[in-house]
C-alpha atoms as a PDB file:
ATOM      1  CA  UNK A   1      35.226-131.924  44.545  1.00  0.00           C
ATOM      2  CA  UNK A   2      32.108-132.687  45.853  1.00  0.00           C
ATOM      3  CA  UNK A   3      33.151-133.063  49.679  1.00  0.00           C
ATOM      4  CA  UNK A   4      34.391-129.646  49.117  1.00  0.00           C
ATOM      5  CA  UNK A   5      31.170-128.370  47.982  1.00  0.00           C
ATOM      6  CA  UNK A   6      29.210-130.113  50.666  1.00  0.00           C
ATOM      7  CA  UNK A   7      31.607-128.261  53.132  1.00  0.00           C
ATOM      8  CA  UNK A   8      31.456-125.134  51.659  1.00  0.00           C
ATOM      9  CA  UNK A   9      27.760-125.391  51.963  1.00  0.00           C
ATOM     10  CA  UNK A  10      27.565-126.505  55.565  1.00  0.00           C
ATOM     11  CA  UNK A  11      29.537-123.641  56.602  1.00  0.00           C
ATOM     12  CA  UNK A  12      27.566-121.331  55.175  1.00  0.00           C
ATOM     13  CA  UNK A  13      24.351-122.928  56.344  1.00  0.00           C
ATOM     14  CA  UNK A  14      25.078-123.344  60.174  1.00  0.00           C
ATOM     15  CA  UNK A  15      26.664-119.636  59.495  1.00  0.00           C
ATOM     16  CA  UNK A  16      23.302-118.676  58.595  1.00  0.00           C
ATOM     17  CA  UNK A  17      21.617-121.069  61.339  1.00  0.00           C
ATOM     18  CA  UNK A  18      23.820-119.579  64.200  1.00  0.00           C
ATOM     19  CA  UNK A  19      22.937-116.169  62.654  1.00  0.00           C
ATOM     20  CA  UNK A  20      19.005-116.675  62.801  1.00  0.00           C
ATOM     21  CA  UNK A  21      19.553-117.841  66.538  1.00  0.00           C
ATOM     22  CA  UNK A  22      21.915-114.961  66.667  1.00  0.00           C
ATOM     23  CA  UNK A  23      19.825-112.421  65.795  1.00  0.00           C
ATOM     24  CA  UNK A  24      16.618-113.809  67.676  1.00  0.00           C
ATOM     25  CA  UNK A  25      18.470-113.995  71.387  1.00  0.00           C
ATOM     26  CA  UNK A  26      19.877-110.309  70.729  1.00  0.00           C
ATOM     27  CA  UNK A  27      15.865-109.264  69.830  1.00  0.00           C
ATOM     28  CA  UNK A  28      15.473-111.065  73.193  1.00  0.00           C
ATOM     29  CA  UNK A  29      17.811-109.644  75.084  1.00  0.00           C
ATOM     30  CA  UNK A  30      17.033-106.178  74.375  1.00  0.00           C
ATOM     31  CA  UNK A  31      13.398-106.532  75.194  1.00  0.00           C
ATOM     32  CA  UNK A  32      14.945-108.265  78.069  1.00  0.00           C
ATOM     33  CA  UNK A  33      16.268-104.699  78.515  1.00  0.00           C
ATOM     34  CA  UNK A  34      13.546-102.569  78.100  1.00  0.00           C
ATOM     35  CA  UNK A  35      11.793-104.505  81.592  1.00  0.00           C
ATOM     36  CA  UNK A  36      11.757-102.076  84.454  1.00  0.00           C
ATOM     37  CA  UNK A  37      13.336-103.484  87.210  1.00  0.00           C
ATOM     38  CA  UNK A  38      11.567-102.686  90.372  1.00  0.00           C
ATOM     39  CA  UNK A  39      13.406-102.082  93.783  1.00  0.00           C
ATOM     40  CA  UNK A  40      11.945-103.785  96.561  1.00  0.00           C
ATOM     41  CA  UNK A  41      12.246-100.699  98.773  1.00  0.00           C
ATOM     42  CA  UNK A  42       9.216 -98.715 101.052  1.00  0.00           C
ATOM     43  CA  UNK A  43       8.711 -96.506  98.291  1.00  0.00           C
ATOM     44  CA  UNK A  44       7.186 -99.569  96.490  1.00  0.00           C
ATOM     45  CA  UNK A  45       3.564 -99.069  98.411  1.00  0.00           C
ATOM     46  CA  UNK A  46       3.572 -95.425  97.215  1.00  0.00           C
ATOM     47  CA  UNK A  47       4.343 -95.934  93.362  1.00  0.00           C
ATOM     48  CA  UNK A  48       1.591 -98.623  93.425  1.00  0.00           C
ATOM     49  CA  UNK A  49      -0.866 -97.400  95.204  1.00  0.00           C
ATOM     50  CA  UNK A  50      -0.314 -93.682  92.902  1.00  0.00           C
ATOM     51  CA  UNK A  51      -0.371 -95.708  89.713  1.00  0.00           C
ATOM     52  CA  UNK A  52      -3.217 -96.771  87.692  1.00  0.00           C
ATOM     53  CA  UNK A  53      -5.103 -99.729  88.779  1.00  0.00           C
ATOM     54  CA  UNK A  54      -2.334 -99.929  91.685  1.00  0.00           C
ATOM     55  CA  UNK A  55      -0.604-102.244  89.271  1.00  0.00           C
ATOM     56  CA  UNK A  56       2.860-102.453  87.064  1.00  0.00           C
ATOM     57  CA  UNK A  57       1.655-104.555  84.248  1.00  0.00           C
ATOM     58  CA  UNK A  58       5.434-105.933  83.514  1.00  0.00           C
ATOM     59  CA  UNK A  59       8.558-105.480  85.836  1.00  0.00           C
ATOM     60  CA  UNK A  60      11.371-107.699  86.898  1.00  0.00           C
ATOM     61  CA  UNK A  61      12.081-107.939  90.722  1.00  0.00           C
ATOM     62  CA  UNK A  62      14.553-109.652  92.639  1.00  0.00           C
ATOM     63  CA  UNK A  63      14.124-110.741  96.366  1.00  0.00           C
ATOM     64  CA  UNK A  64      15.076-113.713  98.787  1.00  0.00           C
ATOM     65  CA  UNK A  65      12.797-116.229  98.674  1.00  0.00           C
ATOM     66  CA  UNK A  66      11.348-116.354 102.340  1.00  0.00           C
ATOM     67  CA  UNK A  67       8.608-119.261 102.874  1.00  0.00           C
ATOM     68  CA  UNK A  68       5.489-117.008 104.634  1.00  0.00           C
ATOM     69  CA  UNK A  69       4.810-120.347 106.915  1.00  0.00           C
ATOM     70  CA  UNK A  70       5.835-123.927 107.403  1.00  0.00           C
ATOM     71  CA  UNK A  71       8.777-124.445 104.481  1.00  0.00           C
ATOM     72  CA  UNK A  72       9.370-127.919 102.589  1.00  0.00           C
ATOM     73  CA  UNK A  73      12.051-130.518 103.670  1.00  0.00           C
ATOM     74  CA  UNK A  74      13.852-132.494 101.435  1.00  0.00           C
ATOM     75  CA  UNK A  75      13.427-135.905 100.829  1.00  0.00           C
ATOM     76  CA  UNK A  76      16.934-137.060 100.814  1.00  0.00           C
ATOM     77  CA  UNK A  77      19.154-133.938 102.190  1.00  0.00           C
ATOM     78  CA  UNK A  78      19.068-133.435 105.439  1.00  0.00           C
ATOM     79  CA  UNK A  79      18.782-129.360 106.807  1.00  0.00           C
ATOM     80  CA  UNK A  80      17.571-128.622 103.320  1.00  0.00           C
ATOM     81  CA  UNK A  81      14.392-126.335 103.420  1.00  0.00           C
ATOM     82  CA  UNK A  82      12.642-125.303 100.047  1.00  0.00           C
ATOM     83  CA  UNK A  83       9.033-123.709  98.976  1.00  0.00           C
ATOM     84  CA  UNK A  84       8.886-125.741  95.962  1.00  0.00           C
ATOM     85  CA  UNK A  85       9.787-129.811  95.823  1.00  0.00           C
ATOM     86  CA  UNK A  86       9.874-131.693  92.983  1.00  0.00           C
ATOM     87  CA  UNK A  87      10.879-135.405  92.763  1.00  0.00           C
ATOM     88  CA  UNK A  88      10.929-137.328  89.370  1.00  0.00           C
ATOM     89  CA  UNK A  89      11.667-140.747  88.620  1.00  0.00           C
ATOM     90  CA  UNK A  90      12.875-141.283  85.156  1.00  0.00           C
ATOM     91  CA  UNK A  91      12.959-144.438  83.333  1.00  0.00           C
ATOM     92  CA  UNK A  92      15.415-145.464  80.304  1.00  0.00           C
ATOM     93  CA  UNK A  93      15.403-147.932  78.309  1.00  0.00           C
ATOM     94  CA  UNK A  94      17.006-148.997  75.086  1.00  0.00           C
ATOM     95  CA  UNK A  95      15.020-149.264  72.165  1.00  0.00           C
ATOM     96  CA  UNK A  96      15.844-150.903  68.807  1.00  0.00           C
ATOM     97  CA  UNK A  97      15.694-148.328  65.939  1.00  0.00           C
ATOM     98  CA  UNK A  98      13.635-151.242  63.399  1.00  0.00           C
ATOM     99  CA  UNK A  99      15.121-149.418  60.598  1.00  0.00           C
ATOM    100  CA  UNK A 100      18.879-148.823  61.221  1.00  0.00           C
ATOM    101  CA  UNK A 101      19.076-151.767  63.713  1.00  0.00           C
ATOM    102  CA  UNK A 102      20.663-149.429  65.672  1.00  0.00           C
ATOM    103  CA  UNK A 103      19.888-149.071  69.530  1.00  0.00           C
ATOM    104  CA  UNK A 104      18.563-146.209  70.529  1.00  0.00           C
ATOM    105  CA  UNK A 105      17.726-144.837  74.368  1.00  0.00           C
ATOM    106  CA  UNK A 106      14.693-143.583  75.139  1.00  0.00           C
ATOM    107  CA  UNK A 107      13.455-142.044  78.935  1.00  0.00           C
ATOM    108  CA  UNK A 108      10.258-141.125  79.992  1.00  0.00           C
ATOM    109  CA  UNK A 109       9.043-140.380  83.528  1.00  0.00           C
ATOM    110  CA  UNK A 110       7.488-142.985  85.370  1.00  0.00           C
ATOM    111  CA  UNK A 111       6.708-140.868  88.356  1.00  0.00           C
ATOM    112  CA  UNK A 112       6.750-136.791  88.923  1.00  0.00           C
ATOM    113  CA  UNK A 113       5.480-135.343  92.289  1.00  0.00           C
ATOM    114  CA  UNK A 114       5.690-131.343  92.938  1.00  0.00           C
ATOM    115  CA  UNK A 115       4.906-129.782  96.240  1.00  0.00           C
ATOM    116  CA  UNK A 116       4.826-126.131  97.429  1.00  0.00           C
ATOM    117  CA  UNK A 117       3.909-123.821  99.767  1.00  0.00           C
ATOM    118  CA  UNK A 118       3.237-120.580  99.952  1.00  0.00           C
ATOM    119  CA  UNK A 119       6.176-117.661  99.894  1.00  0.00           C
ATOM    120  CA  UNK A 120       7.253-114.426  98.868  1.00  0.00           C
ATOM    121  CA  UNK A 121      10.175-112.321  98.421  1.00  0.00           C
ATOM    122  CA  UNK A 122      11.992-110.311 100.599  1.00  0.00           C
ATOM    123  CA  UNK A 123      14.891-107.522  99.806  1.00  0.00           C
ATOM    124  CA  UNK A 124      18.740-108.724  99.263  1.00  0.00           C
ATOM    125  CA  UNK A 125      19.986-106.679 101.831  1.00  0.00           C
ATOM    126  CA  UNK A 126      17.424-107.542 104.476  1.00  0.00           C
ATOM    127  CA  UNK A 127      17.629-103.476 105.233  1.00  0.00           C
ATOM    128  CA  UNK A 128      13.658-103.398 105.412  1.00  0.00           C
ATOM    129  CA  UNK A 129      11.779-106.428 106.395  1.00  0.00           C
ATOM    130  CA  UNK A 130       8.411-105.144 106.689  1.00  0.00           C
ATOM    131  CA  UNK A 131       8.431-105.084 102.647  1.00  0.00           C
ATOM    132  CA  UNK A 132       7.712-108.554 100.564  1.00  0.00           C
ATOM    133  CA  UNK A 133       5.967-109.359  97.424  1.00  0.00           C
ATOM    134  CA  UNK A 134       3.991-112.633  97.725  1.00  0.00           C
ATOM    135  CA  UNK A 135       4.594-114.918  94.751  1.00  0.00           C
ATOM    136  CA  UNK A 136       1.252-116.015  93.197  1.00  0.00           C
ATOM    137  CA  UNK A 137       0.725-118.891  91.214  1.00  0.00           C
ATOM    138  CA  UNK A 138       4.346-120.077  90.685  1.00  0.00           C
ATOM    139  CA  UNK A 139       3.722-123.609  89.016  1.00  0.00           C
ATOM    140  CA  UNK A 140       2.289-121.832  86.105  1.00  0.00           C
ATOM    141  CA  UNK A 141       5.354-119.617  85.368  1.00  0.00           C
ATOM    142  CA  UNK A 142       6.784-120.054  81.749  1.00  0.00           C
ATOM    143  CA  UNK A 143      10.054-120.785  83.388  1.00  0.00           C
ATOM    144  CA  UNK A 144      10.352-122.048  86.861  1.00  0.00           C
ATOM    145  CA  UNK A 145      13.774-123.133  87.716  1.00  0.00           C
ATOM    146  CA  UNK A 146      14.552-125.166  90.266  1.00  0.00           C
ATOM    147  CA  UNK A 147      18.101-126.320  92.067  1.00  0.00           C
ATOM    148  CA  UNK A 148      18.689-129.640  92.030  1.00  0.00           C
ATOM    149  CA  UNK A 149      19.662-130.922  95.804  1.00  0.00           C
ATOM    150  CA  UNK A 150      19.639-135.246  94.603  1.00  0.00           C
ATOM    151  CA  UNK A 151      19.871-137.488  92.082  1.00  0.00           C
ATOM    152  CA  UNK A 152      20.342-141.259  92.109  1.00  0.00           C
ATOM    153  CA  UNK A 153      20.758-143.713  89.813  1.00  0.00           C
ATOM    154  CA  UNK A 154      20.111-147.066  89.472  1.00  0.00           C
ATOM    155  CA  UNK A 155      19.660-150.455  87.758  1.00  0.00           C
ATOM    156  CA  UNK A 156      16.091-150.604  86.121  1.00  0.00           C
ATOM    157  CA  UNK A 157      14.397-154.063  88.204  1.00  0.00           C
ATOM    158  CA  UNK A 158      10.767-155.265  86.988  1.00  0.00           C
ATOM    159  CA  UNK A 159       8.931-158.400  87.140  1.00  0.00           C
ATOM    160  CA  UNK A 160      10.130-161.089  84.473  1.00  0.00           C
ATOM    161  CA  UNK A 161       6.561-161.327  82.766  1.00  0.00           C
ATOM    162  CA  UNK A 162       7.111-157.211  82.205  1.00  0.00           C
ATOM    163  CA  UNK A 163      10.713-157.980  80.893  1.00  0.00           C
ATOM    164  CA  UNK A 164       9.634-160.265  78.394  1.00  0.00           C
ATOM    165  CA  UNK A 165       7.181-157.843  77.275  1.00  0.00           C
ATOM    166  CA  UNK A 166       9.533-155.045  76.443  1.00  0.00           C
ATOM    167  CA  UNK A 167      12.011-157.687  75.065  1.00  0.00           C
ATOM    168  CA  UNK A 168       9.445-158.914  72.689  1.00  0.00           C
ATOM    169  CA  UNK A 169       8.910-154.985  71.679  1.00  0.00           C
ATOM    170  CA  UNK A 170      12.829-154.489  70.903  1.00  0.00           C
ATOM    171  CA  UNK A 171      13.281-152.252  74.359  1.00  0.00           C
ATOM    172  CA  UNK A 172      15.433-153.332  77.290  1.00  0.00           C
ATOM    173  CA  UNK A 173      15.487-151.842  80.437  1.00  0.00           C
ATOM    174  CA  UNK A 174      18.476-149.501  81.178  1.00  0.00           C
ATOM    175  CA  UNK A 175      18.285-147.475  84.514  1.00  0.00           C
ATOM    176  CA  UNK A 176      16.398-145.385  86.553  1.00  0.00           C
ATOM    177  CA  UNK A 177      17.368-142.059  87.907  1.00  0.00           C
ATOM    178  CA  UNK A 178      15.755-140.386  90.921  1.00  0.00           C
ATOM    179  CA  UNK A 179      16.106-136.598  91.112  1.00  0.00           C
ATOM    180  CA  UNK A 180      15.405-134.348  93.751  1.00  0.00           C
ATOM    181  CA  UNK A 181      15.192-130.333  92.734  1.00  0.00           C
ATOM    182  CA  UNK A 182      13.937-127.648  94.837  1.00  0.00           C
ATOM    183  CA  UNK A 183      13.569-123.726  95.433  1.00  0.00           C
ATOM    184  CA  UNK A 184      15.418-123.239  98.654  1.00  0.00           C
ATOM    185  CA  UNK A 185      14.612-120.949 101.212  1.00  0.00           C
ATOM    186  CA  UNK A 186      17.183-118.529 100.788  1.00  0.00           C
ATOM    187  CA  UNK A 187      17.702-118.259  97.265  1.00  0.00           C
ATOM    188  CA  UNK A 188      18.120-115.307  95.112  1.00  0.00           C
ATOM    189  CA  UNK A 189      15.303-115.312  92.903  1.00  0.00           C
ATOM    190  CA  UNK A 190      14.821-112.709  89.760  1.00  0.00           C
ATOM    191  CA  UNK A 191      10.882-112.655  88.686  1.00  0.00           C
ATOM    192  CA  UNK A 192       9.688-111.267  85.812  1.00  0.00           C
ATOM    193  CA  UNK A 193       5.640-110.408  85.996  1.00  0.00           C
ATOM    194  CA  UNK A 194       3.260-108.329  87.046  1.00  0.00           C
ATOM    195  CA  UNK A 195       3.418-106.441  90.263  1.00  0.00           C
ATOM    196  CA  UNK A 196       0.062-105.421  91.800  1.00  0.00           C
ATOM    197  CA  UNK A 197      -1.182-103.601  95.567  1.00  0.00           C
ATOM    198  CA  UNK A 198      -4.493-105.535  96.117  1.00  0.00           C
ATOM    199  CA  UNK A 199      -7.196-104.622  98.495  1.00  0.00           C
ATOM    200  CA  UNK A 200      -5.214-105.699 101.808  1.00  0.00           C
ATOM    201  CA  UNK A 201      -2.266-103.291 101.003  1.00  0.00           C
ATOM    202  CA  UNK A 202       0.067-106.676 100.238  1.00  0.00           C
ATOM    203  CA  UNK A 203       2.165-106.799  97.459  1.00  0.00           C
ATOM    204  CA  UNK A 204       1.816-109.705  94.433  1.00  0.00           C
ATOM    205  CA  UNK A 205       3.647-110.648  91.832  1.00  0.00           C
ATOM    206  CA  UNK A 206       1.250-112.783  89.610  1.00  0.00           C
ATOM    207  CA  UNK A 207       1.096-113.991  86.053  1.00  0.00           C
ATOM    208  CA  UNK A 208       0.978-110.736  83.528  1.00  0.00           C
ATOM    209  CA  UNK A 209      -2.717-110.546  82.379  1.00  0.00           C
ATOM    210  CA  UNK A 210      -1.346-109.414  78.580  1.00  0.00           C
ATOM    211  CA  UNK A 211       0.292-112.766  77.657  1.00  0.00           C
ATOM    212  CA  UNK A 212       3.910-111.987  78.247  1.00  0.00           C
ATOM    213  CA  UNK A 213       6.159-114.521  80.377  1.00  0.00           C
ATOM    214  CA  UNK A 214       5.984-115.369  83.513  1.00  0.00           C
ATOM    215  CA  UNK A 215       9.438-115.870  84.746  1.00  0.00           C
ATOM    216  CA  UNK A 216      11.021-117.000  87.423  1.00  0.00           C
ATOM    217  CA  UNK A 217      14.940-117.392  87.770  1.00  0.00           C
ATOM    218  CA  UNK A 218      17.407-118.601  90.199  1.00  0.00           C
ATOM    219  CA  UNK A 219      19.900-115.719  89.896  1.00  0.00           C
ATOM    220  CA  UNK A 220      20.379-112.045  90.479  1.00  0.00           C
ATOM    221  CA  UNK A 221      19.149-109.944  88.086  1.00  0.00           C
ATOM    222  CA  UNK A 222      22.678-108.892  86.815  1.00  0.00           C
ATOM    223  CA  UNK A 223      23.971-112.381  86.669  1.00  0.00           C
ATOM    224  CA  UNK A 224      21.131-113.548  84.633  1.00  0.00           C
ATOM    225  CA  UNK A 225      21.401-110.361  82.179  1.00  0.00           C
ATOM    226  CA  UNK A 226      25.386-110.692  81.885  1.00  0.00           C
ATOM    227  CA  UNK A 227      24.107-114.746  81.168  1.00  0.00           C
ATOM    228  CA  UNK A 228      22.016-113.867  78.460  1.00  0.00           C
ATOM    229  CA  UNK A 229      24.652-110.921  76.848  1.00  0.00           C
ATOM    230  CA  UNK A 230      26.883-114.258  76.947  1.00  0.00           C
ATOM    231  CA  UNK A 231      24.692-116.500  74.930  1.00  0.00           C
ATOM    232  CA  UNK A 232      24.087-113.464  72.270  1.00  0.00           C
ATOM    233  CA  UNK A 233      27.867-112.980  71.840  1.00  0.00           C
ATOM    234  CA  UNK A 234      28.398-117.286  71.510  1.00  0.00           C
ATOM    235  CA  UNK A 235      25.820-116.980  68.434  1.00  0.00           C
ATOM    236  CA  UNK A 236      27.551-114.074  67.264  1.00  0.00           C
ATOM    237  CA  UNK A 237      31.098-115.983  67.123  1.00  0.00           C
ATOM    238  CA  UNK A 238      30.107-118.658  65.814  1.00  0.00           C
ATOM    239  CA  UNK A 239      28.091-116.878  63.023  1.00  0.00           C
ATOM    240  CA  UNK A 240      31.573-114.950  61.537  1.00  0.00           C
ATOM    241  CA  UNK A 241      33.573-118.107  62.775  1.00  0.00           C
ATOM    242  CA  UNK A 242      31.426-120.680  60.113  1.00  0.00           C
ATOM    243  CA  UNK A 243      31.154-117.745  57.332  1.00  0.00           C
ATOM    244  CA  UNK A 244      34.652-117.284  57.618  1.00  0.00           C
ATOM    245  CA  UNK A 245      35.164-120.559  57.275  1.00  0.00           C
ATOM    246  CA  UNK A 246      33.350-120.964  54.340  1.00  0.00           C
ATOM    247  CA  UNK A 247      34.527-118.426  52.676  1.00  0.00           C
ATOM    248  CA  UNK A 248      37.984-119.666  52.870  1.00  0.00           C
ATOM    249  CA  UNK A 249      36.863-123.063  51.684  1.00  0.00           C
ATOM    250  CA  UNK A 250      35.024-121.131  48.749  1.00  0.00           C
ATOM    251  CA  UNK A 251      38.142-119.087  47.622  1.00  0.00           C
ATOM    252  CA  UNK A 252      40.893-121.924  48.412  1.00  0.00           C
ATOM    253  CA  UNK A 253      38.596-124.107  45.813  1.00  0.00           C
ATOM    254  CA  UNK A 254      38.750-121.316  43.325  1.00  0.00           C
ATOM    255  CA  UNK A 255      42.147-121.128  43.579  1.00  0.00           C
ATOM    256  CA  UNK A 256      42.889-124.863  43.136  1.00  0.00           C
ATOM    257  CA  UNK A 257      40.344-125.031  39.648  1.00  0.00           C
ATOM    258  CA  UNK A 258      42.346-121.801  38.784  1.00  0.00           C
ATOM    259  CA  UNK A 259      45.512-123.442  39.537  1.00  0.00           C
ATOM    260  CA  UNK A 260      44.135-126.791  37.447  1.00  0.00           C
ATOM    261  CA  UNK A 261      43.392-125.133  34.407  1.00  0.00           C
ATOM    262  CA  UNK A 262      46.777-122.836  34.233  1.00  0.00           C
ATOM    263  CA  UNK A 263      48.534-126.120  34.517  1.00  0.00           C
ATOM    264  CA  UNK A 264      46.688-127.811  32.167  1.00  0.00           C
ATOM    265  CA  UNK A 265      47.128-124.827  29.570  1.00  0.00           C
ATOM    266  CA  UNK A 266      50.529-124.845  30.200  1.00  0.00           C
ATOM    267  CA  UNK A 267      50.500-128.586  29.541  1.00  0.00           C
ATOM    268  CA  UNK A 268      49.233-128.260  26.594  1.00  0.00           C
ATOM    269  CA  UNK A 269      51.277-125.449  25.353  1.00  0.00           C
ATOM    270  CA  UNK A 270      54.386-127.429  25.675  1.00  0.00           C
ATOM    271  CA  UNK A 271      52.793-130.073  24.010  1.00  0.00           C
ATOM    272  CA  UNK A 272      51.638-128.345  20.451  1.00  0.00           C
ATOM    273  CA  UNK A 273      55.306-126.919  20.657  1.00  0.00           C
ATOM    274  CA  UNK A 274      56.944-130.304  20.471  1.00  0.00           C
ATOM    275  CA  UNK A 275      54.619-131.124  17.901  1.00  0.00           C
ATOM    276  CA  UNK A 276      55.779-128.503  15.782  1.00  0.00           C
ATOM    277  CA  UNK A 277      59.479-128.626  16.720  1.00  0.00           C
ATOM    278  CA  UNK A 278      59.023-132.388  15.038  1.00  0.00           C
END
């Protein structure tokens, strides 16, 4: 009776879980929405430079990412050209949990080095290519994502003295993974910020001076809307699928104490009946 309980509760409580998440991705999506979306075009001088301040406070734009001198070369891939490297070396290690005695693992990075360059974007269909938008400032976007190109793995080697020392802590060395992950020249790349004409008549997308995100995406705009419309609708399944469930846990435990207890009265009818038949 109790597992049945405990069941019935979980469903409803990851039902109301997946709803919260549910309901904050679809507040998310339609703000997501409400974005302008700015066409990189030669009309693009005009509406700036006719606006106030020469400056769209919060627009999404989507370009090619074009490197405006020297681009970066990969490490470990050869004819692979980026704007922004960044190689990490990441450490795990197994550590021994001192209270269920239960090994754990445990990474941290030993080494991260990011390079980049200056770049901007450039339209999809290459139709004008006197029009970019230089991208300003993009290590301190909100979310910078980055292809990965390498990634190596291998067993964790140290000096014995250090071995002991981690031994004597409860951790053992596990492995090291290298990765290599880049912005490649080339890529399609969806930026959400603000757009501004500044005093040399060249277009920026910078950080939005209000606060909001500063965003930039490895995907077409559409792609990474139809993405997002995905992850609302997962939430949204599994919201009716676990209050669904628990509602047919609640009702087929109703049914079995209702079941109980007419069997039990029936039990006991037949019983004070033989009584009185002796």
């Amino acid at each position: 009776c109790s597992d049945v309980l405990i069941s019935i509760g979980g469903s409803f409580a990851l039902s109301g879980l997946f709803y919260h998440l549910y309901t904050k991705k679809l507040g998310e999506l339609q703000k997501l929405k409400e974005i302008p979306r700015i066409e990189l075009n030669e009309d693009l001088i005009k509406t700036l430079d006719s606006s106030h301040q020469k400056c769209l406070q919060y627009v999404a734009l989507e370009g090619i990412v074009k490197p405006d001198g020297e681009s970066l070369a990969s490490q470990f891939v050869p004819r692979c050209f980026g704007v922004i490297q960044r190689i990490i070396i990441q450490e795990y290690r197994r550590a021994l949990n001192m209270i269920t005695y239960i090994w754990d693992s445990k990474k941290q990075n030993r080494k991260e080095v990011i390079h980049t360059v200056p770049f901007s974007l450039v339209p999809v269909s290459g139709y004008d290519p006197g029009i970019s938008v230089h991208v300003d400032s993009p290590l301190s976007a909100s979310v910078l994502s980055l292809e990965p190109v390498y990634c190596y793995i291998r067993k964790a080697k140290m000096a014995f003295t250090d071995y002991f020392v981690l031994e004597l802590n409860g951790q053992k060395p596990w492995w090291l993974e290298e990765k290599e992950e880049m912005l490649k020249v080339g890529s399609t790349l969806t930026g959400f910020g603000e757009l501004i004409l500044d005093s040399n008549r060249m277009l920026r997308l910078r950080p939005p001076q209000d606060g909001q995100k500063y965003l930039l995406i490895i995907s077409d705009y559409r792609s990474y809307l139809q993405h997002q419309e995905s992850s609302v609708t997962v939430w949204k399944v599994l919201t009716g699928v676990f209050g669904l469930l628990g509602v047919a846990l609640l009702l087929l435990n109703i049914y079995r104490r209702c079941r109980r207890r007419r069997g039990n009265s029936i039990g006991k009818r037949h019983t004070i009946e033989e009584t009185w038949r002796r």
